[in-house]
N, C-alpha and C. Protein backbone atom coordinates (compact mmCIF):
# COMPACT_ATOMS: atom_id res chain seq x y z
N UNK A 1 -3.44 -13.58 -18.58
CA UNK A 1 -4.12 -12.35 -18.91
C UNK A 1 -5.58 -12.67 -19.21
N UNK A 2 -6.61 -11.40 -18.65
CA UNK A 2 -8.24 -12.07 -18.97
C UNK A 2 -8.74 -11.20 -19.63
N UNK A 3 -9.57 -11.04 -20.46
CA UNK A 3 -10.28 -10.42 -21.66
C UNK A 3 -11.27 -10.01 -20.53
N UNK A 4 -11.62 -8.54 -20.87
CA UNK A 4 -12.68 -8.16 -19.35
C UNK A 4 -14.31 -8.89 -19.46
N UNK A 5 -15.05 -9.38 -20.42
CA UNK A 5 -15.60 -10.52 -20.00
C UNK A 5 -15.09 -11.75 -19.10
N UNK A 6 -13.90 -11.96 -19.51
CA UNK A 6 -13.10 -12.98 -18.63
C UNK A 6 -13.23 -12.19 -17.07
N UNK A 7 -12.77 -11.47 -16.89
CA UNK A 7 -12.32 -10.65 -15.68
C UNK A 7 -13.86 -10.36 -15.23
N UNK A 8 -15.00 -9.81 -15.50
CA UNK A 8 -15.99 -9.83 -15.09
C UNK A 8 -16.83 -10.92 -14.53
N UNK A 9 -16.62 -12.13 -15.14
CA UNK A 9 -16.87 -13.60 -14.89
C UNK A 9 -16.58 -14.14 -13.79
N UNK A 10 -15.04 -13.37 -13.44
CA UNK A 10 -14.16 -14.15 -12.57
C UNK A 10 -14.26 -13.21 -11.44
N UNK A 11 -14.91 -12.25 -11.18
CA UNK A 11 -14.81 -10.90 -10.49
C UNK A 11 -16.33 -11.48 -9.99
N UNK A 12 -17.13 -11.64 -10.91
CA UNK A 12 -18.56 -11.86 -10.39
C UNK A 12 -19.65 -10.28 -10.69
N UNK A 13 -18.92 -9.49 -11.54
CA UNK A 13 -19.63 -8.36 -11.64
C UNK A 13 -20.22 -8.69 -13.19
N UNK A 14 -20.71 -7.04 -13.64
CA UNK A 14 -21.12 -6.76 -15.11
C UNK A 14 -19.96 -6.03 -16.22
N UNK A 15 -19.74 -6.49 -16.92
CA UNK A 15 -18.68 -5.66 -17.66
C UNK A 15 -18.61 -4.39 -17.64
N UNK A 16 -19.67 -3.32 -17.73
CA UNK A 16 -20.11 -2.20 -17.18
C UNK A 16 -19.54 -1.89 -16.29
N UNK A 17 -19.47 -2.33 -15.23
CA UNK A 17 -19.29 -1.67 -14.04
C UNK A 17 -17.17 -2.10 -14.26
N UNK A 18 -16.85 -3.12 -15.13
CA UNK A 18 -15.80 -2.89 -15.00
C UNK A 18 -14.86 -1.88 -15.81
N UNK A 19 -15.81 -1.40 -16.78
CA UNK A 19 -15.60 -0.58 -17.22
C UNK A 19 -15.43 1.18 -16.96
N UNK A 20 -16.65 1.30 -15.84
CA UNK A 20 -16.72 2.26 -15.07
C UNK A 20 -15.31 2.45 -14.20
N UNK A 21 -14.89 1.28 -13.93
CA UNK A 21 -13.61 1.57 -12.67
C UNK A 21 -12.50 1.67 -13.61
N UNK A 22 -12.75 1.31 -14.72
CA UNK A 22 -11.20 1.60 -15.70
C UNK A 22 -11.23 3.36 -15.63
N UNK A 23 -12.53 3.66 -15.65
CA UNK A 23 -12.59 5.30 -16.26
C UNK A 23 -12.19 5.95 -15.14
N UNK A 24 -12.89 5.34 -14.19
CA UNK A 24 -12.98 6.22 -12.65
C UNK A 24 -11.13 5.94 -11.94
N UNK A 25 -10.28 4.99 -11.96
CA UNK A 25 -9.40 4.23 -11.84
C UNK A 25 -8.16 4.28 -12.61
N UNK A 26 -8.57 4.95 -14.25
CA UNK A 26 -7.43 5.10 -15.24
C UNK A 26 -6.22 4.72 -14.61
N UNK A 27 -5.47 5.95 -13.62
CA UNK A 27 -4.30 5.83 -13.23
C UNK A 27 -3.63 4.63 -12.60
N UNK A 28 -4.66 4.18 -11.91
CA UNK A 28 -4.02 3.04 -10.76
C UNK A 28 -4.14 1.59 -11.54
N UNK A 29 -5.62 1.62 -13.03
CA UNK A 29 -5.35 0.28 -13.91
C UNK A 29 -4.41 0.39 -14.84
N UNK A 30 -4.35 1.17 -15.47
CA UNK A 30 -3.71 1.30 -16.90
C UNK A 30 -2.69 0.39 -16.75
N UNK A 31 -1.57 0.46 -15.91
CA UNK A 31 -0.67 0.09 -16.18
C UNK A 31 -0.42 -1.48 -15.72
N UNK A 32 -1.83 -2.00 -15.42
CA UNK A 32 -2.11 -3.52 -15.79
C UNK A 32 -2.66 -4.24 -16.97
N UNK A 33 -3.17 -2.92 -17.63
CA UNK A 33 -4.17 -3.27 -18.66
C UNK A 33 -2.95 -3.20 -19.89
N UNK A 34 -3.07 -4.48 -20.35
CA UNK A 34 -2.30 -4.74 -22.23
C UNK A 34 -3.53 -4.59 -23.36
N UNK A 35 -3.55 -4.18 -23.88
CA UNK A 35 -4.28 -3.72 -25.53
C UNK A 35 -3.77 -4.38 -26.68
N UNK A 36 -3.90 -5.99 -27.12
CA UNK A 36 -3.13 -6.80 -28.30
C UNK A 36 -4.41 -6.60 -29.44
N UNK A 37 -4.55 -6.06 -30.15
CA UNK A 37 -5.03 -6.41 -31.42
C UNK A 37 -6.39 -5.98 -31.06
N UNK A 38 -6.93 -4.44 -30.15
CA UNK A 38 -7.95 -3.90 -29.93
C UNK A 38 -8.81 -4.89 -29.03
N UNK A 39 -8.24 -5.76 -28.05
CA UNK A 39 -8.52 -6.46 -27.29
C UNK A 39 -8.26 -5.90 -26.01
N UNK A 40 -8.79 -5.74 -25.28
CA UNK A 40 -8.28 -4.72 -23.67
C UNK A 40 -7.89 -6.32 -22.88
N UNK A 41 -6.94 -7.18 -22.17
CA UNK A 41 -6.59 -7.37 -21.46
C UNK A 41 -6.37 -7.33 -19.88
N UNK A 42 -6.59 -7.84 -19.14
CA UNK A 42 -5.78 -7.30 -17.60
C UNK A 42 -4.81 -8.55 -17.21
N UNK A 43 -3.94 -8.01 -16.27
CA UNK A 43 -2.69 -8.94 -16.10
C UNK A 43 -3.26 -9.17 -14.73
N UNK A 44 -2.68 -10.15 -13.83
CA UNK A 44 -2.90 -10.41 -12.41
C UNK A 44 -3.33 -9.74 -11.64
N UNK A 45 -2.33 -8.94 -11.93
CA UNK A 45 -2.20 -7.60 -10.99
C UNK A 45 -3.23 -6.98 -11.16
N UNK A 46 -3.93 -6.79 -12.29
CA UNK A 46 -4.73 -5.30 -12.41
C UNK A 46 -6.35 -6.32 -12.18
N UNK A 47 -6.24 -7.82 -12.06
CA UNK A 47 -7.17 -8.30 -11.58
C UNK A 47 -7.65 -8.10 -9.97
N UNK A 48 -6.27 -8.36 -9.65
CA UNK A 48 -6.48 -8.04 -7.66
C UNK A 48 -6.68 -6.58 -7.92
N UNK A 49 -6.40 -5.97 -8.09
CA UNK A 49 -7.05 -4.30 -7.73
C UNK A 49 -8.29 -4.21 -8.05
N UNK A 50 -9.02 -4.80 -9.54
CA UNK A 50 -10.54 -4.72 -9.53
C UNK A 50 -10.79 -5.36 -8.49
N UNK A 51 -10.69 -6.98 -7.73
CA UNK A 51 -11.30 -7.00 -6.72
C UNK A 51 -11.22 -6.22 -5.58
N UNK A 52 -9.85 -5.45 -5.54
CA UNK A 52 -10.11 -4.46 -4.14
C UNK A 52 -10.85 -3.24 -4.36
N UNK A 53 -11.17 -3.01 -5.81
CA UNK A 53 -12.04 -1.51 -5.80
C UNK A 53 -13.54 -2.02 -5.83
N UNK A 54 -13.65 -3.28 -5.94
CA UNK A 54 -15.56 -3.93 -6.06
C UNK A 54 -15.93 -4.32 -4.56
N UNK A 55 -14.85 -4.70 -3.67
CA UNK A 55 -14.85 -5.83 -2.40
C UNK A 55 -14.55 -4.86 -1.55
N UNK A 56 -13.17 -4.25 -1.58
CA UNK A 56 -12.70 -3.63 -0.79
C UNK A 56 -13.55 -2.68 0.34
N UNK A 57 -14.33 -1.63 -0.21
CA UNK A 57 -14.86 -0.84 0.78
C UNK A 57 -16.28 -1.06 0.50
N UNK A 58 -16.95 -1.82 -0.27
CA UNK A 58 -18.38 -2.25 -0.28
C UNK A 58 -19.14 -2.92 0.75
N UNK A 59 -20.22 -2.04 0.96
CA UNK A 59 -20.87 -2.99 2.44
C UNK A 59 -22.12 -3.98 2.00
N UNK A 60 -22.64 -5.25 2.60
CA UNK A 60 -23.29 -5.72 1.83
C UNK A 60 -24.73 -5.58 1.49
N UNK A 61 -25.03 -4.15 1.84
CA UNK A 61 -26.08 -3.45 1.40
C UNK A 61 -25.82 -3.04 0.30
N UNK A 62 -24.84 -2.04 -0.18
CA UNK A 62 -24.60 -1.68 -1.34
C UNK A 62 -24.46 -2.70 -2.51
N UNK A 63 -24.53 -3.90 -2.83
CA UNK A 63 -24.24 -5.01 -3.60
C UNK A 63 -25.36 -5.62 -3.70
N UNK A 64 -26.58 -5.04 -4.56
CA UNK A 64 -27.55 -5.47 -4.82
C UNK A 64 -27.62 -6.23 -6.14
N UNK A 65 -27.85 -7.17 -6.55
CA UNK A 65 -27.80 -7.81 -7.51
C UNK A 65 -28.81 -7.28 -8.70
N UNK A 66 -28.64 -7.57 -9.81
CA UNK A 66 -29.75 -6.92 -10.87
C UNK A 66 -31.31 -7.86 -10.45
N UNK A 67 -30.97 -9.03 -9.88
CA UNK A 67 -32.31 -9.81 -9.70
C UNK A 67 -32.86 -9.00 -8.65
N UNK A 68 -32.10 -8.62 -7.25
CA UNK A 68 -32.93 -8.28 -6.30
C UNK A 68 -33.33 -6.72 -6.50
N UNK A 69 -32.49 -6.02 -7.55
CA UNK A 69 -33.01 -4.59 -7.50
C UNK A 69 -34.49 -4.91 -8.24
N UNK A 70 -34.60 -5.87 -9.17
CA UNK A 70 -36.16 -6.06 -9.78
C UNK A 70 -37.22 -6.33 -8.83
N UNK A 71 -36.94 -6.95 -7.69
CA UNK A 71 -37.64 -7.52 -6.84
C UNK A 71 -38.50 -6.43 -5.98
N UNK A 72 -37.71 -5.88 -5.94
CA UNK A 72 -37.89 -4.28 -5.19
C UNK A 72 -38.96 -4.18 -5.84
N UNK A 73 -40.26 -2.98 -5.18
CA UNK A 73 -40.77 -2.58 -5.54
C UNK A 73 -40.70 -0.98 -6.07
N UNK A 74 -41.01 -0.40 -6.80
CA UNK A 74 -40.49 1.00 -7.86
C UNK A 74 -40.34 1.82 -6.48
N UNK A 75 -41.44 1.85 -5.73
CA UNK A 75 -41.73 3.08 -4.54
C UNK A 75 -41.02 2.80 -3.46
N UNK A 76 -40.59 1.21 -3.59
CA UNK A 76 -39.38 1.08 -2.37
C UNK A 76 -37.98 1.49 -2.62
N UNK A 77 -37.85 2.10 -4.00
CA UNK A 77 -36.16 2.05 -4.14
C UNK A 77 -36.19 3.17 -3.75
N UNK A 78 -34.61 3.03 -3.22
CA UNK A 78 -34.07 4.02 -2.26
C UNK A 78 -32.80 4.63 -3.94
N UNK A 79 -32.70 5.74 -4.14
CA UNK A 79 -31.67 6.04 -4.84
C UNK A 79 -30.50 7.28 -4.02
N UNK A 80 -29.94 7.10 -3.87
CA UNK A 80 -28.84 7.08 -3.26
C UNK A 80 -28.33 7.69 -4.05
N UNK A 81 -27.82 9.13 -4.31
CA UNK A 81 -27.23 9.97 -4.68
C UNK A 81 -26.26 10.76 -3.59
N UNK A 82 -24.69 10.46 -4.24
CA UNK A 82 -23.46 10.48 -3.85
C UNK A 82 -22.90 12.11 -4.32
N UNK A 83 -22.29 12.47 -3.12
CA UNK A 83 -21.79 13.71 -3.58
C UNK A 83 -20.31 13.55 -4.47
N UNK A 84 -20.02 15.09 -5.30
CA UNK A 84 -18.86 14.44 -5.96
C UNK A 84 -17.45 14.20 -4.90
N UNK A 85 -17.53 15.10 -3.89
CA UNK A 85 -16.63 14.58 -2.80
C UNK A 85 -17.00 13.53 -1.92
N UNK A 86 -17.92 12.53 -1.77
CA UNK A 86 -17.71 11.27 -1.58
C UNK A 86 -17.82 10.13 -2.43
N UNK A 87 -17.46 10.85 -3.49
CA UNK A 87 -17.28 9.64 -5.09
C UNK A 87 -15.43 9.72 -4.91
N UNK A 88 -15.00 11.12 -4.80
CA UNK A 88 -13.31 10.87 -4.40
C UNK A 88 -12.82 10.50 -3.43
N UNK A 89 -13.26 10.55 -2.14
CA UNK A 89 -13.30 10.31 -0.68
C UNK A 89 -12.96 8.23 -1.15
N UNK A 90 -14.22 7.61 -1.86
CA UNK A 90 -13.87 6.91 -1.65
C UNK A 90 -12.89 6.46 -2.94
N UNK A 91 -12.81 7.23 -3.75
CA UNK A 91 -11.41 6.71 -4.50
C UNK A 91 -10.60 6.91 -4.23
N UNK A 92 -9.83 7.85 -3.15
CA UNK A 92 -8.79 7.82 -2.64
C UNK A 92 -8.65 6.61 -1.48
N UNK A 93 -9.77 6.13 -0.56
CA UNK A 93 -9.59 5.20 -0.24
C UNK A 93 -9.21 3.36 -1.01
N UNK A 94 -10.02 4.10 -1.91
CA UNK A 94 -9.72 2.83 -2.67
C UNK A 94 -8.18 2.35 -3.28
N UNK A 95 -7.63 3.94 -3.50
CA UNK A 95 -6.24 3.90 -4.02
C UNK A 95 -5.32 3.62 -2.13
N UNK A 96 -5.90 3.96 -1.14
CA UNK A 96 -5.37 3.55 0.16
C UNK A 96 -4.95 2.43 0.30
N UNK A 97 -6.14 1.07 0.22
CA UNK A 97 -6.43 -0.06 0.26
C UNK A 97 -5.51 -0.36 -0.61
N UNK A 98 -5.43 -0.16 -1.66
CA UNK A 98 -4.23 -1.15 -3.03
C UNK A 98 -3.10 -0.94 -2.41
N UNK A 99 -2.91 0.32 -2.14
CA UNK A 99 -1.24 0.80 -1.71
C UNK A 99 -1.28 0.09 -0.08
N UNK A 100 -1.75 0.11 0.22
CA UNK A 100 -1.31 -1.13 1.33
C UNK A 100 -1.00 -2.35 0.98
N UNK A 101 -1.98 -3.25 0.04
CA UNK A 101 -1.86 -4.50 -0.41
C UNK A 101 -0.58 -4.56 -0.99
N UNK A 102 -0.41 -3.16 -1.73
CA UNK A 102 1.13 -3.53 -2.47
C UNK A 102 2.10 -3.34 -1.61
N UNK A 103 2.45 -2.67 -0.61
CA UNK A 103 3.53 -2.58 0.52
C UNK A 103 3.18 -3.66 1.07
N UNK A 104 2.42 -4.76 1.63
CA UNK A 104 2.46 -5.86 2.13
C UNK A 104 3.06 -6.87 1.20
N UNK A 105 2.85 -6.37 -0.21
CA UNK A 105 3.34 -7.76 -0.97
C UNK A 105 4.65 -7.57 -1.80
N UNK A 106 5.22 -5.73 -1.38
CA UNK A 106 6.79 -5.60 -1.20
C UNK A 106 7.24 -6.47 -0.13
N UNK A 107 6.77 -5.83 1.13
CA UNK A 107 7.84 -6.47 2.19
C UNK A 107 7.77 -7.90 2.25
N UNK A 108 6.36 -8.77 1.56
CA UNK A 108 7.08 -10.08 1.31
C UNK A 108 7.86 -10.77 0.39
N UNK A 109 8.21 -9.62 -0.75
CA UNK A 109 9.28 -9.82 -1.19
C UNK A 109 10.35 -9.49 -1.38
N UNK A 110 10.64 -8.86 -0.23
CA UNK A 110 12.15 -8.52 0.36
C UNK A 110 12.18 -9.23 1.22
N UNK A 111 11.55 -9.90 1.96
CA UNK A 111 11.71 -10.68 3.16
C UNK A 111 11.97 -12.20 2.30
N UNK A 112 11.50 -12.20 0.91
CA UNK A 112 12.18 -13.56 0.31
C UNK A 112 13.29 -13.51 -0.10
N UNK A 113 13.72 -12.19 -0.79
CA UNK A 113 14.99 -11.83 -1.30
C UNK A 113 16.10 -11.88 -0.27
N UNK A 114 15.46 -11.33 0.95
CA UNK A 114 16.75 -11.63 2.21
C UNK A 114 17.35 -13.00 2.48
N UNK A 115 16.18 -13.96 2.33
CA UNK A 115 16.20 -15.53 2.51
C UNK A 115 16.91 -15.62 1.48
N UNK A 116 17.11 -15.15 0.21
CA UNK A 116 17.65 -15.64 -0.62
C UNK A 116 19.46 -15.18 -0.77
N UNK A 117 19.50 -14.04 -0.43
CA UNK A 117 20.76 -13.32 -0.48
C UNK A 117 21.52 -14.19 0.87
N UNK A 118 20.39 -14.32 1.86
CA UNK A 118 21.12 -15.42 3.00
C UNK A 118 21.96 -16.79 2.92
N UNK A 119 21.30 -17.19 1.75
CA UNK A 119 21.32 -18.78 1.33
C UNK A 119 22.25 -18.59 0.41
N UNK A 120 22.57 -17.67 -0.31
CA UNK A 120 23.46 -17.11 -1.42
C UNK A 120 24.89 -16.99 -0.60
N UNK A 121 24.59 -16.22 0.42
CA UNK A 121 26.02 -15.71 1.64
C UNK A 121 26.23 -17.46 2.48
N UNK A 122 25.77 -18.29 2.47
CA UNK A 122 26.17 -19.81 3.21
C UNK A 122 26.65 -20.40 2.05
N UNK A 123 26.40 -20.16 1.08
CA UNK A 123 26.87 -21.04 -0.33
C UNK A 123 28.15 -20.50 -0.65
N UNK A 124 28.47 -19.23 -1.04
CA UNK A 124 29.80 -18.61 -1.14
C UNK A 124 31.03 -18.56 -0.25
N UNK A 125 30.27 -18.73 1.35
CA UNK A 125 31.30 -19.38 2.20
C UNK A 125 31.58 -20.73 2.32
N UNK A 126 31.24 -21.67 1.61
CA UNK A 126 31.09 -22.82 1.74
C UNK A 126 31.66 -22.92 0.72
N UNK A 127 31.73 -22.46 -0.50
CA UNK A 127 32.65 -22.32 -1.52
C UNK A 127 34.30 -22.01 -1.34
N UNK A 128 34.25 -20.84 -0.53
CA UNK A 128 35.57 -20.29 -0.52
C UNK A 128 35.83 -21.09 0.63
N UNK A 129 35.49 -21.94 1.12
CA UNK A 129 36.50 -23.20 2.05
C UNK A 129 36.67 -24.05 1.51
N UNK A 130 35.95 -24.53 0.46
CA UNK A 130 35.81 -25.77 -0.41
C UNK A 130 37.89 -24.93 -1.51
N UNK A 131 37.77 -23.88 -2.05
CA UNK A 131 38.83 -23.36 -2.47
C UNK A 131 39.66 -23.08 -1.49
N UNK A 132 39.89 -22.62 -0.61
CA UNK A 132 41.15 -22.46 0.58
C UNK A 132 41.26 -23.81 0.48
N UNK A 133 40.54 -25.10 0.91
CA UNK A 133 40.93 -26.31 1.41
C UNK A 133 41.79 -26.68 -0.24
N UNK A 134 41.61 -26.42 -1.72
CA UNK A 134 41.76 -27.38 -2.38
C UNK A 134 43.60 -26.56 -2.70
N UNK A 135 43.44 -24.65 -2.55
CA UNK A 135 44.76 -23.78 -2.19
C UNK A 135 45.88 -25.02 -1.58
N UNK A 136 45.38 -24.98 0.20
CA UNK A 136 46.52 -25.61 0.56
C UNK A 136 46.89 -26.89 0.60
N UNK A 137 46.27 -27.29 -0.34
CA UNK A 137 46.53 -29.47 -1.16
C UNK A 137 47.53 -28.83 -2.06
N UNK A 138 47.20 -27.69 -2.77
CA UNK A 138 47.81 -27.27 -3.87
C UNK A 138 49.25 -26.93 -3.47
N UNK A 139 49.08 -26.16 -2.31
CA UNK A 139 50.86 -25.71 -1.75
C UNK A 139 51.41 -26.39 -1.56
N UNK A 140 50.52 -27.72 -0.50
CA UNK A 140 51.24 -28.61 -0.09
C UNK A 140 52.20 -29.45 -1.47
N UNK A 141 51.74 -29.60 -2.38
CA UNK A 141 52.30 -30.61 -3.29
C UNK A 141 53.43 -30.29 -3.92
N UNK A 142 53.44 -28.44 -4.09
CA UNK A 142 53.90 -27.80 -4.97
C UNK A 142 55.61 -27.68 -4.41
């Protein structure tokens, strides 16, 4: 679990902005995020989703660093004002993108569970011959 300085560190962003996607995001983090002792937390999981809501649909224009927005000159910045239907546009994509990642990382684990229920079904037959064989030692003697 990472303390969101931790998670910002490891993300490569500003705590800010990870804070922004908790607000904007509530539904789809919360239920990664643990709260011990007024400490906000994130678990694995709710780490890979910040990187798919920072990475995911960002182009590398939009990912200006705080150094290079200084660099800029005042009359060169471009401000970029987003309508409120393409602030949801792309949060529903963003909730797109996760829900794929997570159906890819169901079906690879049903596709392990099958391997496993497989290996489970060769062991139990291999058992119940190992018992039939030790049955008819048993008849035989009896």
């Amino acid at each position: 679990m990472y303390k969101i300085s931790e998670a910002a560190e490891l993300i490569g962003v500003e705590k800010v902005d990870i804070f922004e996607k908790m607000i904007t995001h509530k539904a789809i983090l919360d239920p990664n995020i643990k709260k011990i002792e007024g400490v906000t937390y994130f678990e694995e999981r709710g780490i890979a989703i910040l990187k798919t809501l920072f990475f995911g649909t960002q182009s590398g224009e939009e990912k200006l660093t705080e150094e290079g927005a200084e660099t800029i000159a005042p009359e060169k910045r471009v401000v970029k004002v987003r309508s409120k239907f393409e602030r949801e546009r792309d949060i529903l994509y963003d909730k797109i993108l996760i829900l794929k990642h997570e159906l890819v990382n169901l079906d690879d684990e049903l596709s392990m569970k099958d391997d496993m229920l497989l290996s489970y079904q060769k062991k139990l037959i291999e058992d119940l011959d190992a018992i039939s064989k030790l049955q008819t030692a048993l008849s035989k003697k009896v």
